[in-house]
Protein backbone atom coordinates (compact mmCIF):
# COMPACT_ATOMS: atom_id res chain seq x y z
CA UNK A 1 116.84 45.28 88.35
CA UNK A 2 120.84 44.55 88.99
CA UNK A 3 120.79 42.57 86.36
CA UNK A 4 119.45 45.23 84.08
CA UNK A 5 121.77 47.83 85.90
CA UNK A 6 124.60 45.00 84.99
CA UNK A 7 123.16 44.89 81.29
CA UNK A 8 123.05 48.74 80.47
CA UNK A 9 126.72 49.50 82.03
CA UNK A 10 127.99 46.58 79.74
CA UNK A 11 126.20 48.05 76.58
CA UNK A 12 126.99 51.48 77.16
CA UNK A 13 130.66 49.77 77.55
CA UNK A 14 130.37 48.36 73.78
CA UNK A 15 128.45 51.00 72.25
CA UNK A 16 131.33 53.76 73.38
CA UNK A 17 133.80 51.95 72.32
CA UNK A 18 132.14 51.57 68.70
CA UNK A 19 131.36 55.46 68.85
CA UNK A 20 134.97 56.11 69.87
CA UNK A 21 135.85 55.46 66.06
CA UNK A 22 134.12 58.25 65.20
CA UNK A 23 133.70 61.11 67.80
CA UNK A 24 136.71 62.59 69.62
CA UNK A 25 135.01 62.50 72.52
CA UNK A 26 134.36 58.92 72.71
CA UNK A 27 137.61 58.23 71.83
CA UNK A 28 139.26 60.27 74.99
CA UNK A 29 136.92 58.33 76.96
CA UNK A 30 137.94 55.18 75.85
CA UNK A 31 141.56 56.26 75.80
CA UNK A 32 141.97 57.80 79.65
CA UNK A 33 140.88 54.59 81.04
CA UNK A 34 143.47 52.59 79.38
CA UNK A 35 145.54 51.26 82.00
CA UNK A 36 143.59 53.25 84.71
CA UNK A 37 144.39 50.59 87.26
CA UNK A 38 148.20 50.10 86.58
CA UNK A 39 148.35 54.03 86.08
CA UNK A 40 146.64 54.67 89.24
CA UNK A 41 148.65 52.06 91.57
CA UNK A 42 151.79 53.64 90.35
CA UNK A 43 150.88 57.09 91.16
CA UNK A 44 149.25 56.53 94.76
CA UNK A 45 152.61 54.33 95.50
CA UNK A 46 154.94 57.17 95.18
CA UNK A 47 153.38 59.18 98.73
CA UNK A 48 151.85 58.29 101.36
CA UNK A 49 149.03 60.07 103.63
CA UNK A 50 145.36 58.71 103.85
CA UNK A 51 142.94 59.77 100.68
CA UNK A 52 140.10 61.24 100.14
CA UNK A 53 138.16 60.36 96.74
CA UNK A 54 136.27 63.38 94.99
CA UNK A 55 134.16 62.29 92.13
CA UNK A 56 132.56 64.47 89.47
CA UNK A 57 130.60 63.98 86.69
CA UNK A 58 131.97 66.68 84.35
CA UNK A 59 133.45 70.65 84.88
CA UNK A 60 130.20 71.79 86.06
CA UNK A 61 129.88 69.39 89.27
CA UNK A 62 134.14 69.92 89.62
CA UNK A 63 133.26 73.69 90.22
CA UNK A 64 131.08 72.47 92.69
CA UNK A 65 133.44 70.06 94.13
CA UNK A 66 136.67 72.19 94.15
CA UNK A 67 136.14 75.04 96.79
CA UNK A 68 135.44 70.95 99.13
CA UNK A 69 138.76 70.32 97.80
CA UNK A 70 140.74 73.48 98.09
CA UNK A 71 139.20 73.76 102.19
CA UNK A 72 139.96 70.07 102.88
CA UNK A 73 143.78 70.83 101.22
CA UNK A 74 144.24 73.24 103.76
CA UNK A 75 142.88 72.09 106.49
CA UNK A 76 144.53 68.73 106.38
CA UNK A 77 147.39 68.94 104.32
CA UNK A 78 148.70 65.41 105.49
CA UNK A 79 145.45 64.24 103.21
CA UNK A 80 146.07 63.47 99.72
CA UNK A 81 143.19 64.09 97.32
CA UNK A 82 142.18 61.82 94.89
CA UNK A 83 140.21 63.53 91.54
CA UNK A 84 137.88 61.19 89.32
CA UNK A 85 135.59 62.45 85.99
CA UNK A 86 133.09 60.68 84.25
CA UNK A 87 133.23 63.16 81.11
CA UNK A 88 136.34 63.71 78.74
CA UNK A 89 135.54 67.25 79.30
CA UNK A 90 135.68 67.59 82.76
CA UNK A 91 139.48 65.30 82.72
CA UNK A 92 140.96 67.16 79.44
CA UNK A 93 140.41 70.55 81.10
CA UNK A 94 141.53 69.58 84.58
CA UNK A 95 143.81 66.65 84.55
CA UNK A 96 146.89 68.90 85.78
CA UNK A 97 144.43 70.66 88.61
CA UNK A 98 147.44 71.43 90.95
CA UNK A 99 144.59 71.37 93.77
CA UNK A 100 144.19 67.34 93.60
CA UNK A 101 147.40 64.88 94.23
CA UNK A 102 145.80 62.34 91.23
CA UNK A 103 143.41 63.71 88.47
CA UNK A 104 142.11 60.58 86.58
CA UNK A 105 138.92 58.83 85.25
CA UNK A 106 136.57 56.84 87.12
CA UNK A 107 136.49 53.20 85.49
CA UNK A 108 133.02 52.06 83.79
CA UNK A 109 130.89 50.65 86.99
CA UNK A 110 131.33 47.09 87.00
CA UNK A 111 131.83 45.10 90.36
CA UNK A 112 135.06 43.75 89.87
CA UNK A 113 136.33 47.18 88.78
CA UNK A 114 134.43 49.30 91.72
CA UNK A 115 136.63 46.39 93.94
CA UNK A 116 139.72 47.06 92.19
CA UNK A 117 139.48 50.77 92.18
CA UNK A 118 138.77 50.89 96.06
CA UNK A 119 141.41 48.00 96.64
CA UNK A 120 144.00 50.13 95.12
CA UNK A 121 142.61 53.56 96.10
CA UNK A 122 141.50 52.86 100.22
CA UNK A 123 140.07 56.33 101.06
CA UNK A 124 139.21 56.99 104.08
CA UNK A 125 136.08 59.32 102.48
CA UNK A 126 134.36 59.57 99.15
CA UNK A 127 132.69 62.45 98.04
CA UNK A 128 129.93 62.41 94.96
CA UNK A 129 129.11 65.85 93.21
CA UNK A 130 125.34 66.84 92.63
CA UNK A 131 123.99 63.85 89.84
CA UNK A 132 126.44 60.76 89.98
CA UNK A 133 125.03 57.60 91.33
CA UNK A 134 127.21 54.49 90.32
CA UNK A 135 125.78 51.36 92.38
CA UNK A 136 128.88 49.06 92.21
CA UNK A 137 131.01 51.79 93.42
CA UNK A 138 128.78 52.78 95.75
CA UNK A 139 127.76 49.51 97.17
CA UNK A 140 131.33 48.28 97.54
CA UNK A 141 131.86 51.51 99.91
CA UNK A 142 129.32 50.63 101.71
CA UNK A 143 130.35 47.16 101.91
CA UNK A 144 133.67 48.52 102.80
CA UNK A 145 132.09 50.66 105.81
CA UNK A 146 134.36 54.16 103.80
CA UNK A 147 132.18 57.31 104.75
CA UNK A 148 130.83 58.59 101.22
CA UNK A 149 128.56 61.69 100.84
CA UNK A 150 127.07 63.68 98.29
CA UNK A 151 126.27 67.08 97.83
CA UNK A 152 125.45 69.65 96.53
CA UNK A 153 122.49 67.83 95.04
CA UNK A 154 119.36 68.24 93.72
CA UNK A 155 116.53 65.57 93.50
CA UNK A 156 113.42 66.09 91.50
CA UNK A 157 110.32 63.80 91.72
CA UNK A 158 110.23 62.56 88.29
CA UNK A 159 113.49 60.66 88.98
CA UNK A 160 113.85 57.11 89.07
CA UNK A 161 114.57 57.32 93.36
CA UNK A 162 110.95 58.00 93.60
CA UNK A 163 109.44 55.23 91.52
CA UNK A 164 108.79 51.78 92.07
CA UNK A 165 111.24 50.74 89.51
CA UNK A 166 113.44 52.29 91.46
CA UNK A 167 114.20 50.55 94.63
CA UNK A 168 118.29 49.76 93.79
CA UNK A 169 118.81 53.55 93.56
CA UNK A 170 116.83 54.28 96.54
CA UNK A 171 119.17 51.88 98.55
CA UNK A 172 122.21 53.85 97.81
CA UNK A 173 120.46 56.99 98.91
CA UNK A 174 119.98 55.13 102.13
CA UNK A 175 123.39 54.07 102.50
CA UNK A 176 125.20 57.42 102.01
CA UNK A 177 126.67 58.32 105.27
CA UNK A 178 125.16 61.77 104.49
CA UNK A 179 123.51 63.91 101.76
CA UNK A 180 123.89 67.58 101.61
CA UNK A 181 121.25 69.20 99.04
CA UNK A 182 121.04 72.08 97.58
CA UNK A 183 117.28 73.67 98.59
CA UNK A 184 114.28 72.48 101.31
CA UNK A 185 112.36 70.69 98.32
CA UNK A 186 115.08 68.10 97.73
CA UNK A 187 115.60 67.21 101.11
CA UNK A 188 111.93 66.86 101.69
CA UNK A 189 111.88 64.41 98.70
CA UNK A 190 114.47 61.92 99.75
CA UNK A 191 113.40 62.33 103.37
CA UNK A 192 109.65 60.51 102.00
CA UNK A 193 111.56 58.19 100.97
CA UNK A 194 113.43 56.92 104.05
CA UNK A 195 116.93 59.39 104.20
CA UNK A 196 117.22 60.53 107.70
CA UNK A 197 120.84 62.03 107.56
CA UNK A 198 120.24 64.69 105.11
CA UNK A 199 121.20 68.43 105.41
CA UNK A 200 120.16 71.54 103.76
CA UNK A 201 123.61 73.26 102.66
CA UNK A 202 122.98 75.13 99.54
CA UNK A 203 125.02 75.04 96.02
CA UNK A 204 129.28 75.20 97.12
CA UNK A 205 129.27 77.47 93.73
CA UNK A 206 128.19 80.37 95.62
CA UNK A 207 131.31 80.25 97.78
CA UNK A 208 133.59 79.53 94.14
CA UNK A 209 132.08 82.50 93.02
CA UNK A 210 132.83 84.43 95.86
CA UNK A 211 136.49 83.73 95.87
CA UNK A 212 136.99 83.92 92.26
CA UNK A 213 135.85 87.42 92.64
CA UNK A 214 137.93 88.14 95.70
CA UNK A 215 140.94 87.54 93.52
CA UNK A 216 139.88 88.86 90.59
CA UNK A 217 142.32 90.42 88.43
CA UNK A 218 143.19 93.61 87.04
CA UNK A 219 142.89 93.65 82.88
CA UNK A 220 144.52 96.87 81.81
CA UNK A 221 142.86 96.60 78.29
CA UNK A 222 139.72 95.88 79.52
CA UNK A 223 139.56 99.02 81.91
CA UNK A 224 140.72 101.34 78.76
CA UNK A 225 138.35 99.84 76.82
CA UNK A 226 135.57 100.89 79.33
CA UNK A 227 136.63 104.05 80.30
CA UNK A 228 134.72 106.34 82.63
CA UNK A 229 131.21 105.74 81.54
CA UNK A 230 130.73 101.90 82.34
CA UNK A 231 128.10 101.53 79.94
CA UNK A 232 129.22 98.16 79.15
CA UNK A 233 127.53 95.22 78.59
CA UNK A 234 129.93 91.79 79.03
CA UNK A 235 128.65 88.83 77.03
CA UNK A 236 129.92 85.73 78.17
CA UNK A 237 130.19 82.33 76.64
CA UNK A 238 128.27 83.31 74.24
CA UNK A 239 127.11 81.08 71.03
CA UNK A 240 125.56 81.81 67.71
CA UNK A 241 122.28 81.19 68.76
CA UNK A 242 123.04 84.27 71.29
CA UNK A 243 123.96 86.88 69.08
CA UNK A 244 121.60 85.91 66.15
CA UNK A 245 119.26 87.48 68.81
CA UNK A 246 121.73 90.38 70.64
CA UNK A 247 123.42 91.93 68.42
CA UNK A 248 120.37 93.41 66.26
CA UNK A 249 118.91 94.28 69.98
CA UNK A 250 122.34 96.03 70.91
CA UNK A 251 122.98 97.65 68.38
CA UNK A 252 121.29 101.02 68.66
CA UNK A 253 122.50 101.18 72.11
CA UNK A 254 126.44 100.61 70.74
CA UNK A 255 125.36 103.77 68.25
CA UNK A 256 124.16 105.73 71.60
CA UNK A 257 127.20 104.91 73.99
CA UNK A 258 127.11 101.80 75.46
CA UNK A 259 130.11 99.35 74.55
CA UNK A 260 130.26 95.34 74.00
CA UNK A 261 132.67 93.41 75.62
CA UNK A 262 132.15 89.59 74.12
CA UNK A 263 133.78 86.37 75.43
CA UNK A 264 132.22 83.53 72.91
CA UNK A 265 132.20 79.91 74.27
CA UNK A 266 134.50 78.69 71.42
CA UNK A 267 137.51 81.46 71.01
CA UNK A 268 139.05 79.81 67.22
CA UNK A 269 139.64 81.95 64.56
CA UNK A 270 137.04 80.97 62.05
CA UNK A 271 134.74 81.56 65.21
CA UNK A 272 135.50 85.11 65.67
CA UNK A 273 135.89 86.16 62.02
CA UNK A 274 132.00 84.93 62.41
CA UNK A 275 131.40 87.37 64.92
CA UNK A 276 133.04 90.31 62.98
CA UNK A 277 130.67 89.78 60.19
CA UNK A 278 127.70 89.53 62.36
CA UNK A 279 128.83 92.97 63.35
CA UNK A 280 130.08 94.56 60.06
CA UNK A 281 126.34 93.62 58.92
CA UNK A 282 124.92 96.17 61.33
CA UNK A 283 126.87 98.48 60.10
CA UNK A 284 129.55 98.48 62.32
CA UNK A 285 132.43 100.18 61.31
CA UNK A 286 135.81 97.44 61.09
CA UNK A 287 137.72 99.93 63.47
CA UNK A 288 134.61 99.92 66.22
CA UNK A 289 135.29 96.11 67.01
CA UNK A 290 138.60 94.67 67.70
CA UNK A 291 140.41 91.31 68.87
CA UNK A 292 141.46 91.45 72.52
CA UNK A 293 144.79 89.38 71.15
CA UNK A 294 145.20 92.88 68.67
CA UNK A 295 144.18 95.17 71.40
CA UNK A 296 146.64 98.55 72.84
CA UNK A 297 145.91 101.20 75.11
CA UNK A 298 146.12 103.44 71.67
CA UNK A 299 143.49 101.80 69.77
CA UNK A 300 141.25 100.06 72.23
CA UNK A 301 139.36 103.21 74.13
CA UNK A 302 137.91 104.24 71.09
CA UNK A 303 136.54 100.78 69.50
CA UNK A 304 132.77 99.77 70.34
CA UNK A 305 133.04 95.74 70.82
CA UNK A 306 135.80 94.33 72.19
CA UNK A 307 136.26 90.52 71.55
CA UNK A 308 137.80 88.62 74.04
CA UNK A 309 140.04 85.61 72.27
CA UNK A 310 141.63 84.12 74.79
CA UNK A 311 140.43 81.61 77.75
CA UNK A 312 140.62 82.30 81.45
CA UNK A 313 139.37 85.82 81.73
CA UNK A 314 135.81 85.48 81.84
CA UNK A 315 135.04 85.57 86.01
CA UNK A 316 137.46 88.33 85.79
CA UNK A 317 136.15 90.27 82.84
CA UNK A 318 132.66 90.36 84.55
CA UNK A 319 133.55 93.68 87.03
CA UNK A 320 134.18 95.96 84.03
CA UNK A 321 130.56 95.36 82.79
CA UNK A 322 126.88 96.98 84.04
CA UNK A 323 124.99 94.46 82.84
CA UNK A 324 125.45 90.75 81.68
CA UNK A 325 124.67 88.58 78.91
CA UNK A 326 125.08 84.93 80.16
CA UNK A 327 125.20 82.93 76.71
CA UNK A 328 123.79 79.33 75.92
CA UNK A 329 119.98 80.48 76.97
CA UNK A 330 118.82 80.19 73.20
CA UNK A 331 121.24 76.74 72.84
CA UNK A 332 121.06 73.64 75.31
CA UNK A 333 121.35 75.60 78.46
CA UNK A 334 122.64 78.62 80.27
CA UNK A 335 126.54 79.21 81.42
CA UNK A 336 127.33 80.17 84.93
CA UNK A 337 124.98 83.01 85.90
CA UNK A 338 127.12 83.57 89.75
CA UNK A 339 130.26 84.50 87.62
CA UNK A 340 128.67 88.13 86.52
CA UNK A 341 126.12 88.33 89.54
CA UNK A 342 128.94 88.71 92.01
CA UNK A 343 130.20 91.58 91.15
CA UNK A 344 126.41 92.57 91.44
CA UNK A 345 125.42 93.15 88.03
CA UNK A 346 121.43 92.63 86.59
CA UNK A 347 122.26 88.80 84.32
CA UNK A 348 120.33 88.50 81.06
CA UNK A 349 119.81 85.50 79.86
CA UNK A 350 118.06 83.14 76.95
CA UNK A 351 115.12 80.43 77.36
CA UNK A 352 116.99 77.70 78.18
CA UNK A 353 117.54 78.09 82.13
CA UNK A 354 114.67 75.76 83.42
CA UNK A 355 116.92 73.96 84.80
CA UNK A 356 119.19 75.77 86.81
CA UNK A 357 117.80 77.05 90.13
CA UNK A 358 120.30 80.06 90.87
CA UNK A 359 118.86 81.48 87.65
CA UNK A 360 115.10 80.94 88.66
CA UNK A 361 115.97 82.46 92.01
CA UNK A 362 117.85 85.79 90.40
CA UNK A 363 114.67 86.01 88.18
CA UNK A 364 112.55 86.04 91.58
CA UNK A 365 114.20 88.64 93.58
CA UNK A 366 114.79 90.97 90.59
CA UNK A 367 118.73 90.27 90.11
CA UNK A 368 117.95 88.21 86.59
CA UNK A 369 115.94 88.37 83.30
CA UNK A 370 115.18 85.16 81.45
CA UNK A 371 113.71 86.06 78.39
CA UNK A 372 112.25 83.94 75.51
CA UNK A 373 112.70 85.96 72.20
CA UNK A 374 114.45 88.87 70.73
CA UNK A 375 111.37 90.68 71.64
CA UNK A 376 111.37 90.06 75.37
CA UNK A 377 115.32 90.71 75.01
CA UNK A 378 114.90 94.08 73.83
CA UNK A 379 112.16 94.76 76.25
CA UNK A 380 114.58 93.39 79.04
CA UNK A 381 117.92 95.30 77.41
CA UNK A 382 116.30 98.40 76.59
CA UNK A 383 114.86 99.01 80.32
CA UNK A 384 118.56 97.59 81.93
CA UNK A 385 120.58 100.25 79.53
CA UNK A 386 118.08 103.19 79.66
CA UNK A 387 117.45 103.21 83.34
CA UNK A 388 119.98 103.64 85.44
CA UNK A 389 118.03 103.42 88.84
CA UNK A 390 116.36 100.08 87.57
CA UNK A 391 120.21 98.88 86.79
CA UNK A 392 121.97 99.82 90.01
CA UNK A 393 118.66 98.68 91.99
CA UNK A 394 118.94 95.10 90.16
CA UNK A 395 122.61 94.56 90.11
CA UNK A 396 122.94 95.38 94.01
CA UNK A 397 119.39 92.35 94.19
CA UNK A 398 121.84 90.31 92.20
CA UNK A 399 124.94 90.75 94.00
CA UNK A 400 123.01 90.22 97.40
CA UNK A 401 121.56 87.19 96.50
CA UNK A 402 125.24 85.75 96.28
CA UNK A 403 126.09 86.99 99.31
CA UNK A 404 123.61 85.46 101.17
CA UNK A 405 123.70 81.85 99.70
CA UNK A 406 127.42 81.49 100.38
CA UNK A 407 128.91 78.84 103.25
CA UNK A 408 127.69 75.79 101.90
CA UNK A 409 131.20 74.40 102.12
CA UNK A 410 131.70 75.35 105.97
CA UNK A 411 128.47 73.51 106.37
CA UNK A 412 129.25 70.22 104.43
CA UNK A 413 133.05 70.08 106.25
CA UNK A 414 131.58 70.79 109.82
CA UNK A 415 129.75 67.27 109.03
CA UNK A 416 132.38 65.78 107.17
CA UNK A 417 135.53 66.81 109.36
CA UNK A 418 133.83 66.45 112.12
């Protein structure tokens, strides 16, 4: 089986390299981890302080990393953090994260380059996020005696730790100092399987969340643009697939009072001139619906949708809203659900949220509505905007259930700082 582990990582090595001459993506990848090692032994040489090694797989698992990061920071400031992504687009959006002293990619998982890495890096912890299990890296911490742990995880039994084929990856479950998982099922699973030191902790996002919405900030234009009423629904990171089934389900509720506030996933302008049409096809007047970008206190009260084309705003965006759209449900998968169900607001969301147990949960205690078709959408919509008892009684489900999965990161650092 290492052999075959050997085998795929050198493939995977080739084949990326050959898709890097035609995807962008591959290309990055290929790029950032020229000269990783030289690059890397420069930077760590300027300071001094002991390290501690944070490795995520993309953005997703670095939210889930960073409030680790940010309570580690200041509690031991003398510590200097070391930041590592699999994904180009986890590093391109976070490479100058003031939060970490070195932001760089983790090198393909060979032996001789999980020993050169840890030769040059020396932390005195490692910390995996959620999915990523590299067994030369892994191994040669163990080998090394450096305390490693992963959390925030989730294990499912049709995963290769729980079948015979498996045996190499159920090692390096056993030789994590300790795993902190996300529910009661996963430990359960890994604890069949041999894992004593395992801890139930819950998802470090909750606590993100939290704070993001702690310090959420004011947006003058937004607040016009709602006005009194608050009958606004905020779509966020939104894709075609999305509105092909909203906007025709919205749209009689736009004519009867209620507003749109829309943050796509992709904010170019061919992107939102897409959007405008989508909306100038239901009829929508040009002067309902403006850019955020064109957007005064003078004309932005009285418009109907108002598109957000900028990034950053999003978490922030959420509090002006009474109910949420959380986009990507009728794509590949759901955006962050937590961001809107904070500020305890009912979430809405498309098909495509199997996967995600926060969204299962918010369905369960009444906070959420996964839906499957325009249909269910306007059944789901149509209750949300015409009953206001049934809104305030599920955003205040939604906004509790936050509240009581947060301190997952006090739990993992009274372990891990211990």
């Amino acid at each position: 089986m290492k052999f075959l582990y050997a085998l795929g990582i050198f493939s995977y090595g080739i084949a990326i390299r050959i898709a890097s001459l035609f995807s962008t993506k591959a290309k990055l990848w290929v790029s950032g981890r020229r000269n990783l090692f030289k690059n890397l032994q420069r930077e760590i040489s300027k300071g001094k302080g002991p390290i501690i090694w944070f490795h995520c797989a993309s953005l997703g698992e670095f939210e889930q990393g960073r409030p680790l990061i940010e309570k580690i920071k200041a509690q031991k400031p003398d510590h200097r953090i070391l930041l590592t992504f699999f994904s180009p687009s986890g590093y391109e959006v976070r490479k100058n994260y003031n939060g970490a002293d070195f932001v760089t990619y983790i090198p393909i998982d060979t032996k001789s380059n999980a020993k050169r890495f840890l030769e040059i890096v020396n932390p005195v912890a490692a910390v995996f996020v959620k999915y990523e299990f590299w067994l030369n890296h892994l191994e040669e911490l163990s080998i090394r005696k450096i305390p490693h742990y992963l959390v925030a995880a989730i294990f499912r039994d049709d995963q290769i730790f729980f079948k015979n084929r498996g045996r190499i990856f159920r090692r390096c479950l056993l030789n994590y100092t300790h795993i902190f998982t996300q529910n009661s099922e996963s430990k359960s699973l890994i604890q069949n399987i041999g894992v004593k030191n395992v801890t139930v902790a819950g998802d470090t996002r909750f606590d993100r969340v939290k704070e993001i919405a702690s310090h959420s900030k004011s947006i003058e234009l937004a607040a016009a643009f709602t006005g009194e009423s608050r009958k606004v629904l905020v779509a966020g990171s939104t894709w075609n697939s999305d509105e092909e089934h909203l906007f025709p389900v919205l749209n009689p509720h736009l004519s009867a009072g209620w507003k749109l506030i829309i943050a796509p996933h992709q904010i170019g302008t061919a992107r939102v001139n897409e959007i405008i049409r989508s909306l100038e096809n239901l009829k929508l007047q040009r002067n309902d619906i403006i850019r955020f970008s064109e957007a005064t206190e003078n004309n932005v009260h009285s418009a109907k949708v108002l598109i957000i084309d900028n990034i950053g705003m999003l978490s922030s965006l959420y509090r002006y809203g009474s109910v949420a759209y959380i986009g990507g449900g009728f794509g590949k998968s759901i955006h962050n659900t937590l961001e809107a169900a904070v500020y305890s607001v009912p979430v809405v969301f498309g098909p495509a949220f199997g996967k995600f147990n926060e969204a299962i949960q918010l369905i369960q205690c009444g906070g959420g509505y996964g839906v499957h078709s325009s249909a269910e959408l306007k059944t789901a919509l149509d209750q949300l905007l015409e009953n206001e008892m049934l809104r305030d009684e599920s955003g205040t489900k939604a906004g509790n259930y936050v509240n009581v999965n947060t301190g997952a990161t006090e739990k993992i650092l009274s372990v891990m700082l211990a």
